[in-house]
N, C-alpha and C. Protein backbone atom coordinates (compact mmCIF):
# COMPACT_ATOMS: atom_id res chain seq x y z
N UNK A 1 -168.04 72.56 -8.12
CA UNK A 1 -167.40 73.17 -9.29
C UNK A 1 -166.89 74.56 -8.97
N UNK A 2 -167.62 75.30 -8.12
CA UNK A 2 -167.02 76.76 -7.78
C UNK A 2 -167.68 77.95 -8.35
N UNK A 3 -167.25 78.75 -8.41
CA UNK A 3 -167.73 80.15 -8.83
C UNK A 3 -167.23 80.30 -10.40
N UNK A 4 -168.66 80.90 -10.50
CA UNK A 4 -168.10 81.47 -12.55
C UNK A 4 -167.10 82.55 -12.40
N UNK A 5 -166.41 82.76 -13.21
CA UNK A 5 -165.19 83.63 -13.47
C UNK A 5 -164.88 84.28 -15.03
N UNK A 6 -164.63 85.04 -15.29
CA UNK A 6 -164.55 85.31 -16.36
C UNK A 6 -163.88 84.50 -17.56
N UNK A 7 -164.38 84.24 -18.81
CA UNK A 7 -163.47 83.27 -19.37
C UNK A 7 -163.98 81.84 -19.50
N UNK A 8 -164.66 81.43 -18.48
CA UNK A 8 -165.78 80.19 -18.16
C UNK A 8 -166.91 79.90 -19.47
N UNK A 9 -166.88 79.11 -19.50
CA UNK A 9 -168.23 78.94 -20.51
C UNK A 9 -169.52 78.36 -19.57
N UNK A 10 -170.49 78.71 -19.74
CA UNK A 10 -171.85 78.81 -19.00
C UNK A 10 -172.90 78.56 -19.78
N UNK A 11 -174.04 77.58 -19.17
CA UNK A 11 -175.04 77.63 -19.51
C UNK A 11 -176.28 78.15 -18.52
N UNK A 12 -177.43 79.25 -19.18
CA UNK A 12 -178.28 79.40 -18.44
C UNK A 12 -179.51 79.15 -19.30
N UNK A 13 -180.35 79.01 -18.16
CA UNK A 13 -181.89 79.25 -18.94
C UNK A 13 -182.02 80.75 -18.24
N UNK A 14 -183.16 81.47 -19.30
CA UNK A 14 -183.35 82.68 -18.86
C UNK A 14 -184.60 82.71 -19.81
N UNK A 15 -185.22 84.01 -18.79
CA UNK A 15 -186.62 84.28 -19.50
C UNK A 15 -186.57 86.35 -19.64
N UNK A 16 -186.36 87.32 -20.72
CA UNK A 16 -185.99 88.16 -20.29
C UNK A 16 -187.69 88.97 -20.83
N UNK A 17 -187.80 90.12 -19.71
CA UNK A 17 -189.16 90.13 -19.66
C UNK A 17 -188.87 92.30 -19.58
N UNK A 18 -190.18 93.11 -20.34
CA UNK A 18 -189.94 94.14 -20.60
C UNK A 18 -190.60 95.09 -19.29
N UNK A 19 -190.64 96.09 -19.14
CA UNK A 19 -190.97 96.50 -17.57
C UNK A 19 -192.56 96.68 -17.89
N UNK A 20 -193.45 96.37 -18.35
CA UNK A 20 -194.72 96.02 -18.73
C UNK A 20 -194.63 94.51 -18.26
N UNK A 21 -193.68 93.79 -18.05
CA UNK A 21 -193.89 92.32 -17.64
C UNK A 21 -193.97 91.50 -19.30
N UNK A 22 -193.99 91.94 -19.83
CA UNK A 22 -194.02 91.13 -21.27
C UNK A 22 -192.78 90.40 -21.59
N UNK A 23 -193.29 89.10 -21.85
CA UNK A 23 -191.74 87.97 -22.00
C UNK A 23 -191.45 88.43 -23.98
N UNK A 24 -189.99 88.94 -23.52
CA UNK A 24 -189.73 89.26 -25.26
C UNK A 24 -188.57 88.08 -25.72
N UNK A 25 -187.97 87.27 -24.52
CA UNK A 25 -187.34 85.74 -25.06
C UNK A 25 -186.92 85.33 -23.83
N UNK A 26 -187.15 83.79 -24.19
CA UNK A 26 -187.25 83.10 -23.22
C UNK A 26 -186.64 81.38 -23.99
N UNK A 27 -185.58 81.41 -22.78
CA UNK A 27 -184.97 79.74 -23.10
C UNK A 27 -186.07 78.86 -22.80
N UNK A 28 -187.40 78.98 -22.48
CA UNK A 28 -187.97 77.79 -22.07
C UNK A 28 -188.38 77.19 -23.23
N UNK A 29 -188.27 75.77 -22.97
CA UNK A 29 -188.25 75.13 -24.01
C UNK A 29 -186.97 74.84 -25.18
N UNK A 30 -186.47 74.91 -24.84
CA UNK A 30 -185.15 75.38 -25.45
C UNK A 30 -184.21 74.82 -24.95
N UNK A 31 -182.74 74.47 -25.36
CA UNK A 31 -181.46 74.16 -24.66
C UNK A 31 -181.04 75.21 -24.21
N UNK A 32 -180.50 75.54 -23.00
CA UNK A 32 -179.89 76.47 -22.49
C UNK A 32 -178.75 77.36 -23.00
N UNK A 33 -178.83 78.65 -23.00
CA UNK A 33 -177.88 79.45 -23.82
C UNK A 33 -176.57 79.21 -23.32
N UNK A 34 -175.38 78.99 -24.24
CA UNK A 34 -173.99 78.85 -24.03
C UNK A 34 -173.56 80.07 -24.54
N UNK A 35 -172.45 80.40 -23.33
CA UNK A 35 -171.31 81.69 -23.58
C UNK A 35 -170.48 81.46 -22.88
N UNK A 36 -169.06 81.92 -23.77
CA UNK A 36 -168.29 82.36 -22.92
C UNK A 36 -168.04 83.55 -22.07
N UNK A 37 -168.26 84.09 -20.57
CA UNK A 37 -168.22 84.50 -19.85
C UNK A 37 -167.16 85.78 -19.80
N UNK A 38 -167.64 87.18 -20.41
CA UNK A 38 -166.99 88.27 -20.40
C UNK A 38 -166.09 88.75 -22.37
N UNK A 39 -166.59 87.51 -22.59
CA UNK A 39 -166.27 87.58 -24.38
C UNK A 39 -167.24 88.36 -24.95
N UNK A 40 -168.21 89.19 -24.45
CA UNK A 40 -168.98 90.16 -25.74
C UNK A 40 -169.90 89.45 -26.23
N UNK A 41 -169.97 87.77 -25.98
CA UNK A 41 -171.07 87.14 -26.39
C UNK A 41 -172.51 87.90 -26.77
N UNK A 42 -172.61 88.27 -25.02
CA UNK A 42 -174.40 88.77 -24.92
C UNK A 42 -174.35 89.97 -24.38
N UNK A 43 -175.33 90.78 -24.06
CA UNK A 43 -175.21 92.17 -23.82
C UNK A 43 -174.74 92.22 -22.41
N UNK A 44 -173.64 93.57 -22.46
CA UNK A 44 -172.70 93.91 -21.37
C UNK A 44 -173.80 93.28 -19.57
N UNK A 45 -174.84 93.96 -19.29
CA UNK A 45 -175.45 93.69 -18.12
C UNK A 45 -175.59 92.51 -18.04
N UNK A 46 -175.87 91.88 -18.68
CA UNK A 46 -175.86 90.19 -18.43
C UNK A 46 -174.74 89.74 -18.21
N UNK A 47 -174.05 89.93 -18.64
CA UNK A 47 -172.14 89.34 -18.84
C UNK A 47 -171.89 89.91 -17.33
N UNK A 48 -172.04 90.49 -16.92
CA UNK A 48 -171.43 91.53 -15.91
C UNK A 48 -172.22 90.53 -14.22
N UNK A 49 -173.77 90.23 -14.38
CA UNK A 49 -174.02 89.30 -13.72
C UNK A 49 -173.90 87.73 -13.25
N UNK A 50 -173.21 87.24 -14.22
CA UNK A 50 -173.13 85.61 -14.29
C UNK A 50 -171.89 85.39 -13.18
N UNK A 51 -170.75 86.53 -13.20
CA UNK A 51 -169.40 86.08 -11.96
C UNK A 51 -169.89 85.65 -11.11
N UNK A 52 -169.62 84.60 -10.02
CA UNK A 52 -169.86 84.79 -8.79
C UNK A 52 -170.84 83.72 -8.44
N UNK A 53 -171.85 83.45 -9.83
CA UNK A 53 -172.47 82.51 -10.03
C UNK A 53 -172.49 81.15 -9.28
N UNK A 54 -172.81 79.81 -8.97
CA UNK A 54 -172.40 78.57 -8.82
C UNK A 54 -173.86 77.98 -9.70
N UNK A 55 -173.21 76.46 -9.90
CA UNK A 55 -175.00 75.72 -10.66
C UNK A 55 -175.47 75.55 -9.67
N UNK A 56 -176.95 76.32 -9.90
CA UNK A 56 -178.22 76.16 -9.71
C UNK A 56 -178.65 76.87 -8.73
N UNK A 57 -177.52 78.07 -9.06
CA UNK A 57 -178.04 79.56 -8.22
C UNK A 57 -179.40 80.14 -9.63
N UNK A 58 -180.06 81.17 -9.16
CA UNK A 58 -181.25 81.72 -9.86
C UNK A 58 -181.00 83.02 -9.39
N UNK A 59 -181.32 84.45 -10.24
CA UNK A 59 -181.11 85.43 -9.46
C UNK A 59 -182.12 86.31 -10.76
N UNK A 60 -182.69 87.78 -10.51
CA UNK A 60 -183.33 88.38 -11.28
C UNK A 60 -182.28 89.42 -11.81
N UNK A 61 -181.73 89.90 -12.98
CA UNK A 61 -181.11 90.93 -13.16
C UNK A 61 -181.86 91.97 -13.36
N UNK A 62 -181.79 93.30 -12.99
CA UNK A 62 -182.54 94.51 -13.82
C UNK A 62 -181.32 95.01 -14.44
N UNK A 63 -181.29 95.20 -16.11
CA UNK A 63 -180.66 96.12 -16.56
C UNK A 63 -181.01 96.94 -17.97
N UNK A 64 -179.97 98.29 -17.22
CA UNK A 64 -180.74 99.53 -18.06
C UNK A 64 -180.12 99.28 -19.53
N UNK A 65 -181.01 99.82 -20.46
CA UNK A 65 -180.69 100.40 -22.08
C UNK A 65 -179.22 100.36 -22.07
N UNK A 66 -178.66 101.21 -21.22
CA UNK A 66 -177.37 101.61 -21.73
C UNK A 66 -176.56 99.39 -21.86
N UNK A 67 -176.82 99.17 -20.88
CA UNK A 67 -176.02 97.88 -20.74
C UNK A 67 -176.85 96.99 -21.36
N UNK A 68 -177.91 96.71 -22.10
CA UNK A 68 -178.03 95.88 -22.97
C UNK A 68 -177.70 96.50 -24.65
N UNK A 69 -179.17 97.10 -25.15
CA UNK A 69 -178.77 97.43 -26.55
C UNK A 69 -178.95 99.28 -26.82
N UNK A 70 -178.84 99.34 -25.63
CA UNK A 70 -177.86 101.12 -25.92
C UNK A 70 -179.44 101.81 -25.94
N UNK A 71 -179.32 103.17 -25.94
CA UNK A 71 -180.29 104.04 -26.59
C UNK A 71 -180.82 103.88 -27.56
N UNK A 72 -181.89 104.23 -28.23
CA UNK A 72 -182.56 104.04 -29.83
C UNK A 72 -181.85 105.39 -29.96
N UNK A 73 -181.28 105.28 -31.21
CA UNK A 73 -180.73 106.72 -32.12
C UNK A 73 -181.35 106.83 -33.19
N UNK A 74 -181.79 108.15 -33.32
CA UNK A 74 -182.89 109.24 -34.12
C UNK A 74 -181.83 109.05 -35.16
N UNK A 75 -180.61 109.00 -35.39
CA UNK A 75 -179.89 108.53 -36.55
C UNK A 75 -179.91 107.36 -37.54
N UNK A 76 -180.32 106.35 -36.88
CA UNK A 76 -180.66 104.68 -37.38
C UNK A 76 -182.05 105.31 -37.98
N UNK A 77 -182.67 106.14 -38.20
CA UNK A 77 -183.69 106.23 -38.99
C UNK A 77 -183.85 106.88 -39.87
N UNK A 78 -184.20 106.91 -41.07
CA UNK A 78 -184.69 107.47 -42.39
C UNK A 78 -185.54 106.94 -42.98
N UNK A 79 -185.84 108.36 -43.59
CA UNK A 79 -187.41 107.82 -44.76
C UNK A 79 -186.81 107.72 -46.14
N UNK A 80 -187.03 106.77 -46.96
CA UNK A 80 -186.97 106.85 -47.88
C UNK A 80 -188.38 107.00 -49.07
N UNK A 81 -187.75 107.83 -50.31
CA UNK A 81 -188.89 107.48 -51.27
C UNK A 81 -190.03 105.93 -51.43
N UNK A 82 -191.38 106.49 -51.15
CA UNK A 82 -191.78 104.81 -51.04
C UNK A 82 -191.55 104.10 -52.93
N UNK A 83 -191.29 105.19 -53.46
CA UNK A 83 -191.09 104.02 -55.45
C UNK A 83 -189.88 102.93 -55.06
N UNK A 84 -188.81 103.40 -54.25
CA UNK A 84 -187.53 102.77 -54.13
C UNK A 84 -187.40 101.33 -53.22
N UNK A 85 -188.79 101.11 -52.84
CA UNK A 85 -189.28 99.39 -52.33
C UNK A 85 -189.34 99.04 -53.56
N UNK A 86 -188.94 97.74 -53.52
CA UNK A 86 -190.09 96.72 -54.59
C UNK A 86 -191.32 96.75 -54.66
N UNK A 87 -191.97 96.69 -55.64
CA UNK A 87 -193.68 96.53 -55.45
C UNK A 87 -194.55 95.59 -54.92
N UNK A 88 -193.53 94.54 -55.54
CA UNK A 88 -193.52 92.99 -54.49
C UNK A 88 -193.27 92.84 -52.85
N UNK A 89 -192.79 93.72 -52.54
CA UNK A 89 -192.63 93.87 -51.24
C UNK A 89 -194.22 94.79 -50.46
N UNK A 90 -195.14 93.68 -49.74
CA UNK A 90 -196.38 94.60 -49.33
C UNK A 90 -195.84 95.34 -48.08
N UNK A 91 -196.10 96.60 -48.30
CA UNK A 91 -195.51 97.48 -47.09
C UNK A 91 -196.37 97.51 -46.03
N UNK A 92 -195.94 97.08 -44.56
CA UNK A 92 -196.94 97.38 -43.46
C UNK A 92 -196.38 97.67 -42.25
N UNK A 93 -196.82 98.62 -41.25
CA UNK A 93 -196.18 99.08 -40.56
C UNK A 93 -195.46 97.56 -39.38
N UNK A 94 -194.12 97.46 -39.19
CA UNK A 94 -193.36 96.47 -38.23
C UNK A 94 -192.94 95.74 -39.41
N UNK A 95 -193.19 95.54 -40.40
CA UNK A 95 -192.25 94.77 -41.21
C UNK A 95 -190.70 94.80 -41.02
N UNK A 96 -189.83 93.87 -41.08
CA UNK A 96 -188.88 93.54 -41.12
C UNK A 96 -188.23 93.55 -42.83
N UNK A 97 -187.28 94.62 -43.03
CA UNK A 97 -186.84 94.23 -43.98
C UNK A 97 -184.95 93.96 -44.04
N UNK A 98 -184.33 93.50 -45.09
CA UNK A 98 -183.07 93.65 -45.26
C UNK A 98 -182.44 95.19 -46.15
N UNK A 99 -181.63 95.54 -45.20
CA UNK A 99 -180.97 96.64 -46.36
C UNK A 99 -179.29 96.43 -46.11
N UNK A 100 -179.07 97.01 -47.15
CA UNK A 100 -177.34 97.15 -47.19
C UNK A 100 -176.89 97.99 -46.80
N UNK A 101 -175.64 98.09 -46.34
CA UNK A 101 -175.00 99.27 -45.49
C UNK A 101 -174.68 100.43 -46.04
N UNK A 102 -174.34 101.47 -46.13
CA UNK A 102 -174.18 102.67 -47.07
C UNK A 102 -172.59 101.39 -47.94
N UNK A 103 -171.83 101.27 -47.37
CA UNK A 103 -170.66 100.65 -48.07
C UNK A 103 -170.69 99.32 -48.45
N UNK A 104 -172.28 98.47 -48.16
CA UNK A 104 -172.57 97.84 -49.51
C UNK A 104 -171.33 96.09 -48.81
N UNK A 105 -170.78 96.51 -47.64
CA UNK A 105 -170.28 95.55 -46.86
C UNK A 105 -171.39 94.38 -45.94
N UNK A 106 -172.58 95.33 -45.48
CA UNK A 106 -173.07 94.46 -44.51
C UNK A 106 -174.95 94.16 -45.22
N UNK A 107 -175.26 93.64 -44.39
CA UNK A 107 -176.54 93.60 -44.87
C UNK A 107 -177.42 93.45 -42.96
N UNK A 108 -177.78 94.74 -43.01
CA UNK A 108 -178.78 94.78 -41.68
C UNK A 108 -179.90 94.90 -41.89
N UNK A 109 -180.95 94.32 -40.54
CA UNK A 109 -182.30 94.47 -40.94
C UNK A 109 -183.06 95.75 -40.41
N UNK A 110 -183.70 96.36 -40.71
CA UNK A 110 -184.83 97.38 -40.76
C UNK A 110 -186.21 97.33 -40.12
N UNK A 111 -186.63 98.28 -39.40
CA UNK A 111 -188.69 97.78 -39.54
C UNK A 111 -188.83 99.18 -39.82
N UNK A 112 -190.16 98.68 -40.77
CA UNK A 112 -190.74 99.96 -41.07
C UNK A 112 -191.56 100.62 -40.40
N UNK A 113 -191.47 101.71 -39.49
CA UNK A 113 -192.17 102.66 -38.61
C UNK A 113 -193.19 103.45 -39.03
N UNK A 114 -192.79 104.26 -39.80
CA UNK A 114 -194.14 105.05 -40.48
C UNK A 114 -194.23 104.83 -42.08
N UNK A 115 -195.41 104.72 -42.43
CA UNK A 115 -195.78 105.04 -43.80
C UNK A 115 -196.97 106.30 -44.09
N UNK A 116 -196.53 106.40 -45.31
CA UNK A 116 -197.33 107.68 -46.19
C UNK A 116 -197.63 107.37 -47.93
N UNK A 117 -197.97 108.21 -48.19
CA UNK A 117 -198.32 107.50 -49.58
C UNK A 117 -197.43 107.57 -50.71
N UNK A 118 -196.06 108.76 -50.10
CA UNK A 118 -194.95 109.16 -50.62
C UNK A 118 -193.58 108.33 -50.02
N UNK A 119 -193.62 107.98 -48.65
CA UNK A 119 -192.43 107.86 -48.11
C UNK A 119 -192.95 106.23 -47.00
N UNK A 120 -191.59 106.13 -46.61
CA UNK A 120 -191.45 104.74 -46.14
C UNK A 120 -190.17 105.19 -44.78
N UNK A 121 -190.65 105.22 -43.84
CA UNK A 121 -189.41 105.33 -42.77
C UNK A 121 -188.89 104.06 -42.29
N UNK A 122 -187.63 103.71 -42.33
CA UNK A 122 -187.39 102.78 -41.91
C UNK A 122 -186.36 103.13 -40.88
N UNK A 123 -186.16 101.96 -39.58
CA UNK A 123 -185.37 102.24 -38.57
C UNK A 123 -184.51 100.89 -38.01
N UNK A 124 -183.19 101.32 -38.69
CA UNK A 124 -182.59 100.18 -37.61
C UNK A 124 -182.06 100.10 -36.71
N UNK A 125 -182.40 100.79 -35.46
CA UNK A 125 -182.19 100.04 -34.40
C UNK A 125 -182.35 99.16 -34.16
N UNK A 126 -182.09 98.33 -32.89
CA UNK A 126 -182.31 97.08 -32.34
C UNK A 126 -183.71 97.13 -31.80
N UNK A 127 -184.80 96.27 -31.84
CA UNK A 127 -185.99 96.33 -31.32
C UNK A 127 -186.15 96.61 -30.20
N UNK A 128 -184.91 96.71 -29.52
CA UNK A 128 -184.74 95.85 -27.82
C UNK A 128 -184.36 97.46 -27.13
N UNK A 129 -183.41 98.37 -28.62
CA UNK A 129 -183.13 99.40 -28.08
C UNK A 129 -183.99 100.93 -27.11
N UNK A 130 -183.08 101.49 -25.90
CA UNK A 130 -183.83 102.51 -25.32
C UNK A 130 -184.74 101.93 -24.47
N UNK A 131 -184.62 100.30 -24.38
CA UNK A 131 -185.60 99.76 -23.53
C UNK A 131 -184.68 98.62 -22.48
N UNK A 132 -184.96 99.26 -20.76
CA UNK A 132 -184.48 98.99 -19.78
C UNK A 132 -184.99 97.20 -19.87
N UNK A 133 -184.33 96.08 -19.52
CA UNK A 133 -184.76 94.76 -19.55
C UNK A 133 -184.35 94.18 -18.25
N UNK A 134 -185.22 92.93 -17.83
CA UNK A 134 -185.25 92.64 -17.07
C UNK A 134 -185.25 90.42 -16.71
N UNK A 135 -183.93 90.04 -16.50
CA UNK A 135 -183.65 88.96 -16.52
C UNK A 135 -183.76 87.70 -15.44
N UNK A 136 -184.43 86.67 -15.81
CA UNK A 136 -184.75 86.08 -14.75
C UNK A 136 -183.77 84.57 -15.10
N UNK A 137 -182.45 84.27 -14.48
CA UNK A 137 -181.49 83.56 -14.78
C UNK A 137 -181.16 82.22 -13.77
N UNK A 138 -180.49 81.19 -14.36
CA UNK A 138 -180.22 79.83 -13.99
C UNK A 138 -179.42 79.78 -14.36
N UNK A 139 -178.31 79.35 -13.48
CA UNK A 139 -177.11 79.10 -14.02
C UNK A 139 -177.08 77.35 -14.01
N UNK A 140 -177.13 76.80 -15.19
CA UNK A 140 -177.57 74.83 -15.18
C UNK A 140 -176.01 74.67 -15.45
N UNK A 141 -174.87 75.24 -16.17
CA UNK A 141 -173.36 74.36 -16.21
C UNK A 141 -172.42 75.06 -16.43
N UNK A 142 -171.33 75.15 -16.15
CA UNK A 142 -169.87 75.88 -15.89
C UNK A 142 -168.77 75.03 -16.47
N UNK A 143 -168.50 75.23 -17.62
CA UNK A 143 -167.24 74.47 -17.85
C UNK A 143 -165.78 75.54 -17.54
N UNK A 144 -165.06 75.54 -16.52
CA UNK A 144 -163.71 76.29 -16.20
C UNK A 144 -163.00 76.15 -17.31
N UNK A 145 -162.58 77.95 -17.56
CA UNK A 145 -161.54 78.09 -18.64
C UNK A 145 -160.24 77.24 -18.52
């Protein structure tokens, strides 16, 4: 079949693991992830490794923050008044919540970082963000653009 190229659609299994060695996702068990190859699919460092590829090459990627989900920004966070939760909502620190965008267009999710008996910080970054990752990849199918 040849070498991946940009534009290609690809399947891999992958297991991506944090520099503590901790697996934070993993295709096993799973059907193998499909992308198209240099489309923005998945984060830039990954995209950037698959060229060059053939099926049933295996290779480890290391890549930094910047090329997966960026820096954590001290901006993605605020505290809000804790009255302005629901009451129905039990507050605990890592919760996942939904909020709306200041313009009421999007709806992103949140975890809550610190609590107090007044306030509720919530942060949305990406969980993944400010944290260097590390990919252990299979390339199983190549369909040429």
């Amino acid at each position: 079949m040849g070498q991946v190229k940009s534009g290609d659609t690809v399947s891999i299994h992958y297991t991506g693991t944090l520099g503590d060695g901790s697996t934070f996702d993993s295709s096993d068990g799973r059907d193998p992830l499909e992308f198209v190859v240099g489309s923005g699919q998945i984060i830039p460092g990954l995209d950037k490794a698959i060229p060059g590829m053939e099926v049933g090459d295996k290779k480890v990627v290391e890549i930094p923050c910047a090329e997966a989900y960026g820096e954590s920004n001290p901006d993605n966070r605020q505290s809000i008044p804790r009255e302005q939760i629901p009451a129905e909502i039990p507050l605990e620190m890592g919760l996942t919540l939904q909020m709306q965008s200041p313009d009421g267009a999007h709806v992103m999710p949140v975890t809550v970082v610190e609590l107090s008996e007044t306030e509720v910080t919530l942060d949305a970054n990406h969980a993944l963000a400010g944290k260097d990752l590390t990919f252990a990849i299979e390339l199983i199918e190549i369909k040429a653009a």
